[in-house]
C-alpha atoms as a PDB file:
ATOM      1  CA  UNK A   1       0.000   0.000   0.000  1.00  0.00           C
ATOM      2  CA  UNK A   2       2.913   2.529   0.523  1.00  0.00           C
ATOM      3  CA  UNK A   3       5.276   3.349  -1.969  1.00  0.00           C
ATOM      4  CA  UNK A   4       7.458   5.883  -1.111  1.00  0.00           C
ATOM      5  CA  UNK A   5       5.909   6.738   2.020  1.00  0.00           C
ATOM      6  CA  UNK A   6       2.909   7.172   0.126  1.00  0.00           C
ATOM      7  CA  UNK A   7      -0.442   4.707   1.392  1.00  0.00           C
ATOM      8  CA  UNK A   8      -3.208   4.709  -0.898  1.00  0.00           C
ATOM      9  CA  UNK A   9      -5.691   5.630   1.505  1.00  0.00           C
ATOM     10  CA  UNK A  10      -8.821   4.846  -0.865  1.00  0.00           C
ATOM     11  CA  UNK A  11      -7.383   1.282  -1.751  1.00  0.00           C
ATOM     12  CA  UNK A  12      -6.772   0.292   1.950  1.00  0.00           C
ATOM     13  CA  UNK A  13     -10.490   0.868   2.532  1.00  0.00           C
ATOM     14  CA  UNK A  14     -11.214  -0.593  -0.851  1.00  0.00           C
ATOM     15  CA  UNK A  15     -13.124   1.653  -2.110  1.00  0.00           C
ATOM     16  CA  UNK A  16     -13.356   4.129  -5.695  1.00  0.00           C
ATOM     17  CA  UNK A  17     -12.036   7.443  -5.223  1.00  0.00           C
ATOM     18  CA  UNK A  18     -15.374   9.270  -5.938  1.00  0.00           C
ATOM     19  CA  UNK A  19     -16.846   7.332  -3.067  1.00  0.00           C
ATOM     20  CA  UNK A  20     -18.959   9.267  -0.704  1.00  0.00           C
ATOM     21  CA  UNK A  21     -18.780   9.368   3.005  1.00  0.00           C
ATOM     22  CA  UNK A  22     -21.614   6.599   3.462  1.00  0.00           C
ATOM     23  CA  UNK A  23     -19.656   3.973   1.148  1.00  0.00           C
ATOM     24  CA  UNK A  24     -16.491   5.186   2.926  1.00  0.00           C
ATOM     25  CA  UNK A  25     -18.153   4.653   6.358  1.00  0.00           C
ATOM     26  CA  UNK A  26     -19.457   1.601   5.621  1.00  0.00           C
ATOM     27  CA  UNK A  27     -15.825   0.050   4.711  1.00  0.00           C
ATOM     28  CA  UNK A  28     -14.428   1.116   7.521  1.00  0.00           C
ATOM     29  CA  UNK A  29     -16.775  -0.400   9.478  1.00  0.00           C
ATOM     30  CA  UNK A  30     -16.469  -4.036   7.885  1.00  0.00           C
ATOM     31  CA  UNK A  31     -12.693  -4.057   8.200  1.00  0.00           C
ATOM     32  CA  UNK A  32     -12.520  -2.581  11.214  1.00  0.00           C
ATOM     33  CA  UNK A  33     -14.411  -5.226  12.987  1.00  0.00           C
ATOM     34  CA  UNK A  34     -12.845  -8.062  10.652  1.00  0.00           C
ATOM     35  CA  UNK A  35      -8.975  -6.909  11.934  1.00  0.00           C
ATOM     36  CA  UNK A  36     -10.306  -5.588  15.403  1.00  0.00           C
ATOM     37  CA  UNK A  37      -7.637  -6.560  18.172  1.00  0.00           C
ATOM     38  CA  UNK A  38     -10.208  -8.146  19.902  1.00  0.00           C
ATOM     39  CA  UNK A  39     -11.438 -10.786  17.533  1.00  0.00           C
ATOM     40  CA  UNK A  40      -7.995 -11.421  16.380  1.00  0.00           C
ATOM     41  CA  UNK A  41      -5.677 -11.542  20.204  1.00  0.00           C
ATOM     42  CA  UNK A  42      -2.223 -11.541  19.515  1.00  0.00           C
ATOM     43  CA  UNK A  43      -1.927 -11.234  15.706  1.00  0.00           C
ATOM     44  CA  UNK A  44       0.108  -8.558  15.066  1.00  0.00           C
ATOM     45  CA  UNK A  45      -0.743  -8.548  11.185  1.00  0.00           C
ATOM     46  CA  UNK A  46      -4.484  -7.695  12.134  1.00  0.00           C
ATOM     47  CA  UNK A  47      -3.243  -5.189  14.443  1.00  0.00           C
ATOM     48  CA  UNK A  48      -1.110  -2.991  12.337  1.00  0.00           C
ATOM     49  CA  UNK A  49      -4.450  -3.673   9.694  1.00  0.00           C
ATOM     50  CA  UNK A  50      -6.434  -2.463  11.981  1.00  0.00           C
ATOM     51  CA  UNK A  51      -4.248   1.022  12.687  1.00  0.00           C
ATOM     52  CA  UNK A  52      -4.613   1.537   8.713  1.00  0.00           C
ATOM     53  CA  UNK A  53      -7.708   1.186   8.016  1.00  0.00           C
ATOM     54  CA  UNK A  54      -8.206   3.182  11.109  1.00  0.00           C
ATOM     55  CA  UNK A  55      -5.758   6.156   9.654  1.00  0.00           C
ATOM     56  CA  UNK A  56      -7.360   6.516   6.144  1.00  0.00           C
ATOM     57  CA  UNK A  57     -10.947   6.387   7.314  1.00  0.00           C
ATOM     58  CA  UNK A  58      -9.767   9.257   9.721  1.00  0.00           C
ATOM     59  CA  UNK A  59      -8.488  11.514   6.416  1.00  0.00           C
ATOM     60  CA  UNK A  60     -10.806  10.093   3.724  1.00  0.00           C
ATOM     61  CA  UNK A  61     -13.983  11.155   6.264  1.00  0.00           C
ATOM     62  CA  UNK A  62     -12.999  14.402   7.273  1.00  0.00           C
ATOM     63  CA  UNK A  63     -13.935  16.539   4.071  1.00  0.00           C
ATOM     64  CA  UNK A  64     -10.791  19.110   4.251  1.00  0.00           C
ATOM     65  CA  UNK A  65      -8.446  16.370   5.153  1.00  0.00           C
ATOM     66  CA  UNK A  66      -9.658  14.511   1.774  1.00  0.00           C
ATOM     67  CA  UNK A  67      -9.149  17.667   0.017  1.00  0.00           C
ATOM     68  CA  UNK A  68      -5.653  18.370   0.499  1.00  0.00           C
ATOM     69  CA  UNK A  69      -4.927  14.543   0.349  1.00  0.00           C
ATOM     70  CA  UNK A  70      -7.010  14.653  -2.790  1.00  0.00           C
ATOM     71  CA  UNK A  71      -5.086  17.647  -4.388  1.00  0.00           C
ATOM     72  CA  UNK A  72      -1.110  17.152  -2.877  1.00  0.00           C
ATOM     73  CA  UNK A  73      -0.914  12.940  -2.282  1.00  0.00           C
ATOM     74  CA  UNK A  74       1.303  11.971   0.099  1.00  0.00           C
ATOM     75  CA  UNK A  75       2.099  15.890   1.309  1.00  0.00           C
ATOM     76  CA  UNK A  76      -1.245  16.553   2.198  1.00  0.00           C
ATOM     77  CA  UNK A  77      -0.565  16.762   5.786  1.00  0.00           C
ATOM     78  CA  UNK A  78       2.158  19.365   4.901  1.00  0.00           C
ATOM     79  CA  UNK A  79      -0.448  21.343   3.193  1.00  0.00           C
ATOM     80  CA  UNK A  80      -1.899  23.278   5.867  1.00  0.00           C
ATOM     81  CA  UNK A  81      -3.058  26.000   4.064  1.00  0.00           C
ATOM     82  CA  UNK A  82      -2.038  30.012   3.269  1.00  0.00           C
ATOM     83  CA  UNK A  83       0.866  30.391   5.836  1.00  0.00           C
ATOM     84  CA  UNK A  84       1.426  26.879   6.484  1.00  0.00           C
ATOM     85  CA  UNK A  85       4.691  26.654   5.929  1.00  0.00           C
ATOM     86  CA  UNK A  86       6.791  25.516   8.819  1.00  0.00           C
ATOM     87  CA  UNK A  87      10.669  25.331   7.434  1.00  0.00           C
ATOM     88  CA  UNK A  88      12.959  27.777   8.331  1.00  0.00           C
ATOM     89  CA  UNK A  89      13.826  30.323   5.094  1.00  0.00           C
ATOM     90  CA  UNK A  90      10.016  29.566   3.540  1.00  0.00           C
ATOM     91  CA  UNK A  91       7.417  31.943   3.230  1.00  0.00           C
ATOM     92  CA  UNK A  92       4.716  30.474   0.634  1.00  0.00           C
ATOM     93  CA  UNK A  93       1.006  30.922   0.242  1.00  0.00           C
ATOM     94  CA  UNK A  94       0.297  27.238  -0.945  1.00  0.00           C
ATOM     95  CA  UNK A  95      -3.195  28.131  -0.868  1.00  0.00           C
ATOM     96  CA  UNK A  96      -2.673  29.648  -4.497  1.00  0.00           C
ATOM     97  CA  UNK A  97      -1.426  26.185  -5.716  1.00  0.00           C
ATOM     98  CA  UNK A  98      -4.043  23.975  -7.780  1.00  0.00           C
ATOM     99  CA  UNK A  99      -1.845  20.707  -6.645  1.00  0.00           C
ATOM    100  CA  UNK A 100       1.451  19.579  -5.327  1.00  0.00           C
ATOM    101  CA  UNK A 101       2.773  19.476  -8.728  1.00  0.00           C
ATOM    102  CA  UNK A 102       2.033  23.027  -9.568  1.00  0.00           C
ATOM    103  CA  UNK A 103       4.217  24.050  -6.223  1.00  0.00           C
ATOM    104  CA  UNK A 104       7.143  21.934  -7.643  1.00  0.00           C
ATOM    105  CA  UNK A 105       7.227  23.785 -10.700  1.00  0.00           C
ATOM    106  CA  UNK A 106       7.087  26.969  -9.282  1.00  0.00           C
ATOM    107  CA  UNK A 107       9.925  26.189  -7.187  1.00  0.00           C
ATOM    108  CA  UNK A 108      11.882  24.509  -9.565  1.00  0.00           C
ATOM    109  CA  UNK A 109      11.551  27.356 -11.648  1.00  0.00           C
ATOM    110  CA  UNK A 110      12.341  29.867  -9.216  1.00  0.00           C
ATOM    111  CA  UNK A 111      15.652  28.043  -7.998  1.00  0.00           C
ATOM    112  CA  UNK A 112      16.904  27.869 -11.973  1.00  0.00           C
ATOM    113  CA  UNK A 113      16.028  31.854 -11.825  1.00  0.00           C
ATOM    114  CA  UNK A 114      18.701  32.368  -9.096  1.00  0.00           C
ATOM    115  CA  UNK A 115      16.224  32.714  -6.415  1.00  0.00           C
ATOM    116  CA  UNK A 116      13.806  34.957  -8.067  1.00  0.00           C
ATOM    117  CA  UNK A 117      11.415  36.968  -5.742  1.00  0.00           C
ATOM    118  CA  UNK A 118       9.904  34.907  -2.727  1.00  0.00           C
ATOM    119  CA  UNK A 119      12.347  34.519  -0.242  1.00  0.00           C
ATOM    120  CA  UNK A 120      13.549  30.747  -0.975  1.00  0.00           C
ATOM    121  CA  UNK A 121      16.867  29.777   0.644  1.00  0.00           C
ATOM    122  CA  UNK A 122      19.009  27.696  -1.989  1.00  0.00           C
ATOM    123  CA  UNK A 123      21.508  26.191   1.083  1.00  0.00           C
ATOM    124  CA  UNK A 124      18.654  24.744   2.724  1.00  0.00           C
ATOM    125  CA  UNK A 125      17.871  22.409   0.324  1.00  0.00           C
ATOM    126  CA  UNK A 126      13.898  20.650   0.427  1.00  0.00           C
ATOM    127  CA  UNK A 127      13.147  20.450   4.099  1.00  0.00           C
ATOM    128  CA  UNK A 128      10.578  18.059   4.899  1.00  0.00           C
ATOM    129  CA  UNK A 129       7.824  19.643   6.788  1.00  0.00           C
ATOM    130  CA  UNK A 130       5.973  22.581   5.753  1.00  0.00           C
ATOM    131  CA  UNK A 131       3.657  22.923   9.175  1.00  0.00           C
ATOM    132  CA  UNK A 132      -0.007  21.986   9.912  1.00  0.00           C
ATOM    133  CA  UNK A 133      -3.632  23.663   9.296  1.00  0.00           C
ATOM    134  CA  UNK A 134      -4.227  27.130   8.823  1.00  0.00           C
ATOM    135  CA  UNK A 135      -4.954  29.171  11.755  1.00  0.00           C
ATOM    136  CA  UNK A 136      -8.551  29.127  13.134  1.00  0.00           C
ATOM    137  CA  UNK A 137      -9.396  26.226  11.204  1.00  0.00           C
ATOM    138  CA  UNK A 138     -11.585  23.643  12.846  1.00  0.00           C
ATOM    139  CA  UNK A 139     -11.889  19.776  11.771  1.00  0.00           C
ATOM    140  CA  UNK A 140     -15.287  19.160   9.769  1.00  0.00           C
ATOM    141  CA  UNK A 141     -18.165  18.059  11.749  1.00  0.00           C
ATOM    142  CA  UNK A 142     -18.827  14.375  11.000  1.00  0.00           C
ATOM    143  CA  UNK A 143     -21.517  11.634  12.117  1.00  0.00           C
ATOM    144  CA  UNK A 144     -19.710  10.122  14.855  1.00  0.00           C
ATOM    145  CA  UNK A 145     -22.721   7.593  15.943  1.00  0.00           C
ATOM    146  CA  UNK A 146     -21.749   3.874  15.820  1.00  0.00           C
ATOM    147  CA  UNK A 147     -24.353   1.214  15.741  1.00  0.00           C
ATOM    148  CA  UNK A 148     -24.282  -2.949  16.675  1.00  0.00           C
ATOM    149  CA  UNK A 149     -26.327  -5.796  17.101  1.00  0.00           C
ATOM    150  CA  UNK A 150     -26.645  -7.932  20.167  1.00  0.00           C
ATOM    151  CA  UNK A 151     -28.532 -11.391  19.873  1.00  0.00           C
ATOM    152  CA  UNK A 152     -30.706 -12.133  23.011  1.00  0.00           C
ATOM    153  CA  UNK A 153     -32.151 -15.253  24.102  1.00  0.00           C
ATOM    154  CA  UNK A 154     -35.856 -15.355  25.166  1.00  0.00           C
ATOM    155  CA  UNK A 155     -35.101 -15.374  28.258  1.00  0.00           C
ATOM    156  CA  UNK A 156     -32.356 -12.615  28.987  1.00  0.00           C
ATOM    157  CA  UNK A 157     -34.744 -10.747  26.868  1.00  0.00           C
ATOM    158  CA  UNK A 158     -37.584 -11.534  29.374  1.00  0.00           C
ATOM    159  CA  UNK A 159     -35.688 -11.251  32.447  1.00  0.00           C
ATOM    160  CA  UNK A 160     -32.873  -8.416  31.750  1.00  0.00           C
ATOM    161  CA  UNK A 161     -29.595  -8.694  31.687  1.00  0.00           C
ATOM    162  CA  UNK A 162     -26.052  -7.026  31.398  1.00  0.00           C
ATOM    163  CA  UNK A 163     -23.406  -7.433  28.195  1.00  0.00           C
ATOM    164  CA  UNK A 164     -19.742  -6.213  28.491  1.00  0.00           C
ATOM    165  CA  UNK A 165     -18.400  -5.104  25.259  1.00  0.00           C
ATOM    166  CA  UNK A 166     -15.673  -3.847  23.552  1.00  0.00           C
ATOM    167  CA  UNK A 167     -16.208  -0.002  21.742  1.00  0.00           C
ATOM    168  CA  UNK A 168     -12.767   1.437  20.692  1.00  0.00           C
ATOM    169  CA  UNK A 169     -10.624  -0.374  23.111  1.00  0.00           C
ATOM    170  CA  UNK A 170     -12.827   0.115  26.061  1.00  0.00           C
ATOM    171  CA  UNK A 171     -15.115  -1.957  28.077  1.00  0.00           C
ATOM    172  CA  UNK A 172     -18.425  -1.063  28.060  1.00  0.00           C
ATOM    173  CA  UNK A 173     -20.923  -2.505  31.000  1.00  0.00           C
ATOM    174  CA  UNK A 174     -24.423  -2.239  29.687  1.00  0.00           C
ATOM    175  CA  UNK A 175     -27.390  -3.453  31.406  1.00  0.00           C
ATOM    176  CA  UNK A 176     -30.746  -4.291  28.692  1.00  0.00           C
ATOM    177  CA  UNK A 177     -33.970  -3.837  31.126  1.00  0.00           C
ATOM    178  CA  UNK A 178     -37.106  -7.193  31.176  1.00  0.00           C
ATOM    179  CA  UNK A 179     -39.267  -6.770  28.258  1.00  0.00           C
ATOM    180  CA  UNK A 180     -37.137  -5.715  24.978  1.00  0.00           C
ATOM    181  CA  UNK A 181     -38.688  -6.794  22.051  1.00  0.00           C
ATOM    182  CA  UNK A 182     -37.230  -7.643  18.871  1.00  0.00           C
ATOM    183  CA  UNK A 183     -36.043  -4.703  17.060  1.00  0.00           C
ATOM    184  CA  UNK A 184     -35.599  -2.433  20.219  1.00  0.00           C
ATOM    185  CA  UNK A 185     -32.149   0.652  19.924  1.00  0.00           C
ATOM    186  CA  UNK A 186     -31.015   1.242  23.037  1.00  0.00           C
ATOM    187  CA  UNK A 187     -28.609   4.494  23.085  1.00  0.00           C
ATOM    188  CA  UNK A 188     -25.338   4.676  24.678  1.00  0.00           C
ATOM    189  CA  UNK A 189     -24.589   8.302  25.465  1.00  0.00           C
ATOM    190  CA  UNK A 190     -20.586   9.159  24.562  1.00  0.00           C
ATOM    191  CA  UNK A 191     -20.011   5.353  23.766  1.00  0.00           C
ATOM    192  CA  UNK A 192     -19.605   5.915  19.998  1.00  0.00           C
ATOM    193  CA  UNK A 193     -16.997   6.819  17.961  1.00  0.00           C
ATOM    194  CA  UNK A 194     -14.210   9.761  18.829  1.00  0.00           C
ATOM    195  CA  UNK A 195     -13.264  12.248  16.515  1.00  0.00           C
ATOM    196  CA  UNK A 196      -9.236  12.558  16.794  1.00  0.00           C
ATOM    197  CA  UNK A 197      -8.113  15.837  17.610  1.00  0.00           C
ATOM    198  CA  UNK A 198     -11.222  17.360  19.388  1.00  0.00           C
ATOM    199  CA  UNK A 199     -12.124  14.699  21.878  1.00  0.00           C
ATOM    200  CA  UNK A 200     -16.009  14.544  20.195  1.00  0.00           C
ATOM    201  CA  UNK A 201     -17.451  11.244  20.747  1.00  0.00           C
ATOM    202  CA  UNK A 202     -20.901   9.890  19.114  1.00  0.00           C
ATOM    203  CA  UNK A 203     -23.107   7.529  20.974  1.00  0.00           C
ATOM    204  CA  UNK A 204     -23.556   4.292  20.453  1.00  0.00           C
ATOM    205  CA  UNK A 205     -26.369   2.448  19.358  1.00  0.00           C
ATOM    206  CA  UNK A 206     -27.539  -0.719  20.013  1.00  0.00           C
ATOM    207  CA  UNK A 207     -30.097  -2.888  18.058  1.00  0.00           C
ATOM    208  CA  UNK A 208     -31.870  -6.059  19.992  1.00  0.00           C
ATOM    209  CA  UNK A 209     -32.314  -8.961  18.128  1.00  0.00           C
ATOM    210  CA  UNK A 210     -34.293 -11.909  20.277  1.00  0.00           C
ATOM    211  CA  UNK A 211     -33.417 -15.533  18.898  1.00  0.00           C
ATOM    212  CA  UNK A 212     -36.763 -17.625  18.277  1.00  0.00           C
ATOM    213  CA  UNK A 213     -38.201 -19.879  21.291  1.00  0.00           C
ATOM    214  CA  UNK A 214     -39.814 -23.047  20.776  1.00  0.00           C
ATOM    215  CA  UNK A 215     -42.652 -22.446  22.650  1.00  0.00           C
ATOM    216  CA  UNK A 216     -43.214 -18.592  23.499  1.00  0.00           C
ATOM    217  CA  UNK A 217     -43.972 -15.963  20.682  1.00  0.00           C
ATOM    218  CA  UNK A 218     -44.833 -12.418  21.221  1.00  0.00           C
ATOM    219  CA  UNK A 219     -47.585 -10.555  19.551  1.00  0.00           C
ATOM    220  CA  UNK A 220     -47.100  -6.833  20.516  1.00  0.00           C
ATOM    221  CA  UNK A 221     -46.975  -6.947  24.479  1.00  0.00           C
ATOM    222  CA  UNK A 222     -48.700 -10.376  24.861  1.00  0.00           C
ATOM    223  CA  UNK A 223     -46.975 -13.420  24.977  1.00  0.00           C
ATOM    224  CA  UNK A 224     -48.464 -16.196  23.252  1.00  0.00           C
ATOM    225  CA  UNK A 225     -48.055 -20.172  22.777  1.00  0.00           C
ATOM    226  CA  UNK A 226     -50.374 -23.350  21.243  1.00  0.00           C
ATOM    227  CA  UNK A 227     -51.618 -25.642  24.166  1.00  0.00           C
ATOM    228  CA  UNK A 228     -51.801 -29.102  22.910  1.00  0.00           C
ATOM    229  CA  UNK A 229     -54.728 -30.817  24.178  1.00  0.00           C
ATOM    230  CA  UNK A 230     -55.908 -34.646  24.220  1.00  0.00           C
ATOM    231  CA  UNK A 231     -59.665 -35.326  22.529  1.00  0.00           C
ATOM    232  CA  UNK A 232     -61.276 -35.549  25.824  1.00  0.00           C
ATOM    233  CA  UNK A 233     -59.874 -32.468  27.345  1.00  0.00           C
ATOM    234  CA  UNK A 234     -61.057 -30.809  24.395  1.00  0.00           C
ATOM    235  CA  UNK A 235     -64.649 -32.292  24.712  1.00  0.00           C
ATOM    236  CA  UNK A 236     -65.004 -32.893  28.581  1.00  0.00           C
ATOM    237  CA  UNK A 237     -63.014 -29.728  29.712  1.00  0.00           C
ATOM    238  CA  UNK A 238     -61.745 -29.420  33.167  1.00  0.00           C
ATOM    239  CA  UNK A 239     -58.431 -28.756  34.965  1.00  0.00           C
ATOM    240  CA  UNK A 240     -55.264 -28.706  32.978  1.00  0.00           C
ATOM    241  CA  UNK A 241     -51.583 -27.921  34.262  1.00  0.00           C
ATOM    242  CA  UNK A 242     -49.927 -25.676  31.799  1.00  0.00           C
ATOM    243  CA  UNK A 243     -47.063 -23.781  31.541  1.00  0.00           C
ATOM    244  CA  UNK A 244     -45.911 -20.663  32.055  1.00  0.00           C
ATOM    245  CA  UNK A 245     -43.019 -18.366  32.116  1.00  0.00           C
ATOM    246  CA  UNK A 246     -42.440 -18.252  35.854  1.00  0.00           C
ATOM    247  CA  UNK A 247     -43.287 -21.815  36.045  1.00  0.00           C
ATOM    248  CA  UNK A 248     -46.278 -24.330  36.233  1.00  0.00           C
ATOM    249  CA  UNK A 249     -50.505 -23.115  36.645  1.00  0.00           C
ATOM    250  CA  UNK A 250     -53.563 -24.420  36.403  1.00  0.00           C
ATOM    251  CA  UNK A 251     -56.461 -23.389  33.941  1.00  0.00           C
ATOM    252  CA  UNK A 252     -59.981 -24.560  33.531  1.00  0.00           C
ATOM    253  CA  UNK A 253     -61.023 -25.403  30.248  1.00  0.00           C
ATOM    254  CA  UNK A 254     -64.621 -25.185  29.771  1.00  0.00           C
ATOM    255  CA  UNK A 255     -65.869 -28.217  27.351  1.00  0.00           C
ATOM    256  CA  UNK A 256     -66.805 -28.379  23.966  1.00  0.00           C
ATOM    257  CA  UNK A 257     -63.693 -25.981  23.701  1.00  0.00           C
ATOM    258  CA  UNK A 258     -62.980 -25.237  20.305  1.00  0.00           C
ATOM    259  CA  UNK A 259     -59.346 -25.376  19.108  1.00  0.00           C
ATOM    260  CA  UNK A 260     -58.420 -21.461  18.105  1.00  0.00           C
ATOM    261  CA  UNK A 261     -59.931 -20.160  20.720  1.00  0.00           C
ATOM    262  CA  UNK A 262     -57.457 -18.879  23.633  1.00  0.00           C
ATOM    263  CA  UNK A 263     -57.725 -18.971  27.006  1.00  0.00           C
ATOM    264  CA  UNK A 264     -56.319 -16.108  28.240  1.00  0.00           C
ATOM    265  CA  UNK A 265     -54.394 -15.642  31.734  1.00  0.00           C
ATOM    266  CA  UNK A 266     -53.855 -12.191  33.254  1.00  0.00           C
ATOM    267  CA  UNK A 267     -50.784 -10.508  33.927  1.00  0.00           C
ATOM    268  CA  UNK A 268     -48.660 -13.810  33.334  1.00  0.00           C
ATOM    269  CA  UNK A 269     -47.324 -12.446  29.684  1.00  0.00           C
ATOM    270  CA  UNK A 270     -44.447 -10.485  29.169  1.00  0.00           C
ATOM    271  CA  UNK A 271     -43.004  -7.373  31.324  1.00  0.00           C
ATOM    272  CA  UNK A 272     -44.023  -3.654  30.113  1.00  0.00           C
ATOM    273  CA  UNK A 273     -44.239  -0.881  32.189  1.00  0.00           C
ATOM    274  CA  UNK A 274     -45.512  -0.596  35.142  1.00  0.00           C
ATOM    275  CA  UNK A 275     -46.328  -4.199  35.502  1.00  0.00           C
ATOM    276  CA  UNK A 276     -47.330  -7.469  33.271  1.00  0.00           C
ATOM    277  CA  UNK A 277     -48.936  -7.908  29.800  1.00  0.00           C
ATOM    278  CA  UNK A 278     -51.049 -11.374  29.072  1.00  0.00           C
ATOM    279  CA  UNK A 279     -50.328 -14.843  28.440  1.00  0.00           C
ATOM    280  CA  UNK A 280     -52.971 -16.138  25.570  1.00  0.00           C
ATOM    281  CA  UNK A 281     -52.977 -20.072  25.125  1.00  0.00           C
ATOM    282  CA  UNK A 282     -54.491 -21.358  22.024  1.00  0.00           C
ATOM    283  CA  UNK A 283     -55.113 -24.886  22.334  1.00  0.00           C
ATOM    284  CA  UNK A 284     -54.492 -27.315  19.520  1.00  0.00           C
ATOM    285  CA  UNK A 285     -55.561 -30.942  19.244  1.00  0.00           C
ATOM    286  CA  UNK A 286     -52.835 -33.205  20.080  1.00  0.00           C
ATOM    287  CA  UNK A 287     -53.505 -37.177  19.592  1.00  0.00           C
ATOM    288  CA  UNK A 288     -50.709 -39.986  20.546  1.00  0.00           C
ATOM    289  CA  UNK A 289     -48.786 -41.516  17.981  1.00  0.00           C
ATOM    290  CA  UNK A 290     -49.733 -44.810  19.210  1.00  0.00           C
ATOM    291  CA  UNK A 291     -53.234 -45.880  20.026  1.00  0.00           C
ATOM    292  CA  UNK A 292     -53.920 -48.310  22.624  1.00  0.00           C
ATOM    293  CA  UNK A 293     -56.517 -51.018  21.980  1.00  0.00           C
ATOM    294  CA  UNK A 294     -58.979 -49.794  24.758  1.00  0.00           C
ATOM    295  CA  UNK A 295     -58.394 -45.820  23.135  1.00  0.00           C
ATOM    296  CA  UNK A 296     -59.391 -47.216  19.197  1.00  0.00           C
ATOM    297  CA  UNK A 297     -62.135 -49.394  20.772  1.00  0.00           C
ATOM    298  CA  UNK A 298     -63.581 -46.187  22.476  1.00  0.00           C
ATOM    299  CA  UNK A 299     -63.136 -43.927  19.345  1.00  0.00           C
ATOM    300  CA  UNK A 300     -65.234 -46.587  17.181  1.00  0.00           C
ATOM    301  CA  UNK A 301     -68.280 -46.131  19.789  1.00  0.00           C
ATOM    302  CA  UNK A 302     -67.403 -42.757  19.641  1.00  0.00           C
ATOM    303  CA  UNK A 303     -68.088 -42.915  15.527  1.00  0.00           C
ATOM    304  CA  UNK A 304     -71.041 -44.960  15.691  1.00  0.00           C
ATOM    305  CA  UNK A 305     -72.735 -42.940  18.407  1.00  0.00           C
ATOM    306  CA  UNK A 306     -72.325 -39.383  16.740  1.00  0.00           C
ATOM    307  CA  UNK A 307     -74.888 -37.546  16.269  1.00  0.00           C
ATOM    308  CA  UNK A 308     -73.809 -34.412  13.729  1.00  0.00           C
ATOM    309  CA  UNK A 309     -71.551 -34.214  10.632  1.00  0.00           C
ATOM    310  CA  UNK A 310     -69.012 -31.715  12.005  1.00  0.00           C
ATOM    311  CA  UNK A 311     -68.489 -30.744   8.290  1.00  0.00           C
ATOM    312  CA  UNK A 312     -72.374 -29.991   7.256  1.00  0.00           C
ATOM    313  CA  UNK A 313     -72.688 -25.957   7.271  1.00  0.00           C
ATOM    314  CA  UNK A 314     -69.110 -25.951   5.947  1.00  0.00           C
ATOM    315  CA  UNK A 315     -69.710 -27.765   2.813  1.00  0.00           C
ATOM    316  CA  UNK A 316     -72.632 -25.764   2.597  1.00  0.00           C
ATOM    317  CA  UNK A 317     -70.468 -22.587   2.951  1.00  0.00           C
ATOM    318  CA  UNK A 318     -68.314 -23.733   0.234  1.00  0.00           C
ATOM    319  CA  UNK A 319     -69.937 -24.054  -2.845  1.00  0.00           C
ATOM    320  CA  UNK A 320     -69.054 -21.210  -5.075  1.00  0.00           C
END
């Protein structure tokens, strides 16, 4: 990447050189977390990866530092502006130069003059600093917000719990309250990214993701879940033991119960504010793999002895 001192700044990112600042951004952010210290311990390789990526997202986002790196290549640092110049024996306005190469020629013209007007020193040779940004000049604002995703189980989600991560070499302790949902940005105040130089700092951002559960689901702030019942539960009703987040309850299910329609238990859903939302079962049929002889001997009285056609109003409904 560096020849001559030089570092492509545009190819370490990977990027065109008419990319904008979101393109930009978004490179830095995929190699940054591909040759982070931290996911890479000890590799030195990733390290000094990491510091490079680091130093040409830090010129390529800041629009003036672009500019000058833009216009004067590997000088642009020394290209502070009118009066930058920091050698002893220079006094040039390199503000009035369209590029690096335009300053060259001016110079090398002036020394084959014999020094010409402009003060230029011939025993002092090319020194190699020409001093920093002009005076008054303050780095461009940019977005220093960072953003990541954590991945929650149901139940840290449900309960609340605390992460320790890693945001630019520091350890951050964050605590996620009972009851995020899916989707939910929490906001770290002066945890985001810090602008060098100036000591701004963005916040971070983070966005919950909750991994499926095999039995709970939420719908808005109730918590849902099928209730598999046997025929006879279904038909007879009574007392069934079910399940619930904070552990076993019983419900009554009336008879002739319907499968679809929920039975509903109050404040036993998931936390919102200021207490609990709902739990809503919705039973399903459930039948054993295996019948017993005594359970297919019951289910043929059961067939002769019926009395409706469960099916009757709904082939009747069907007909187009």
């Amino acid at each position: 990447m560096s020849v001559n001192g030089y570092r492509d700044y545009f190819k370490v990112l990977g990027v065109d050189r008419g990319a904008d600042a979101d393109t930009i951004k978004r490179a830095f952010r995929k190699l940054a977390r591909q040759h982070h210290p931290d996911v890479n311990p000890g590799d030195k390789n990733a390290e000094a990866r990491f510091k490079e990526v680091s130093e040409a997202y830090e010129v390529l986002s800041d629009p003036d530092k672009r500019r000058r790196y833009e216009q004067f290549g590997q000088y642009w640092n020394q290209m502070g502006g009118p009066g930058g110049g920091g050698a002893p024996g220079f006094d040039v306005d390199f503000g009035r130069y369209g590029n690096f190469d335009d300053f060259i020629n001016d110079l090398l013209g002036r020394f084959a003059g014999g020094g010409g007007s402009g003060g230029f020193g011939f025993g002092t040779g090319f020194p190699g600093g020409f001093g920093g940004a002009a005076p008054g000049r303050s780095p461009a604002p940019t977005n220093l917000d960072a953003e990541a995703t954590i991945s929650l189980s149901f139940a840290d989600a449900f309960r609340g719990c605390e992460r320790t991560l890693s945001v630019n070499e520091e350890r951050v302790q964050v605590r996620i309250p009972p009851g995020v949902k899916n989707g939910s940005r929490l906001r770290l105040r002066g945890k985001g990214n810090l602008q060098p130089g100036t000591g701004r700092r963005g916040d971070l951002y983070l966005n919950l993701q909750l991994q499926p559960h095999p039995i709970w689901r939420l719908d808005g702030d109730q918590l849902r879940a099928d209730l598999p019942l046997s025929l006879d539960e279904l038909a007879l009703g009574g007392d069934v033991v079910v399940a619930t987040p904070d552990g076993e309850a019983t419900v009554q299910v009336p008879p002739g119960l319907n499968p679809g329609r929920s039975l509903r238990l109050k404040g036993k859903g998931w936390p919102v504010k200021g207490g609990r939302g709902d739990l809503l079962l919705t039973p399903t049929l459930r039948l054993p793999d295996n019948l017993s002889p005594r359970e297919l001997e019951l289910l043929q009285e059961l067939r002769r002895a019926r009395s409706a056609d469960p099916r009757q109003e709904w082939i009747g409904a069907a007909r187009l």
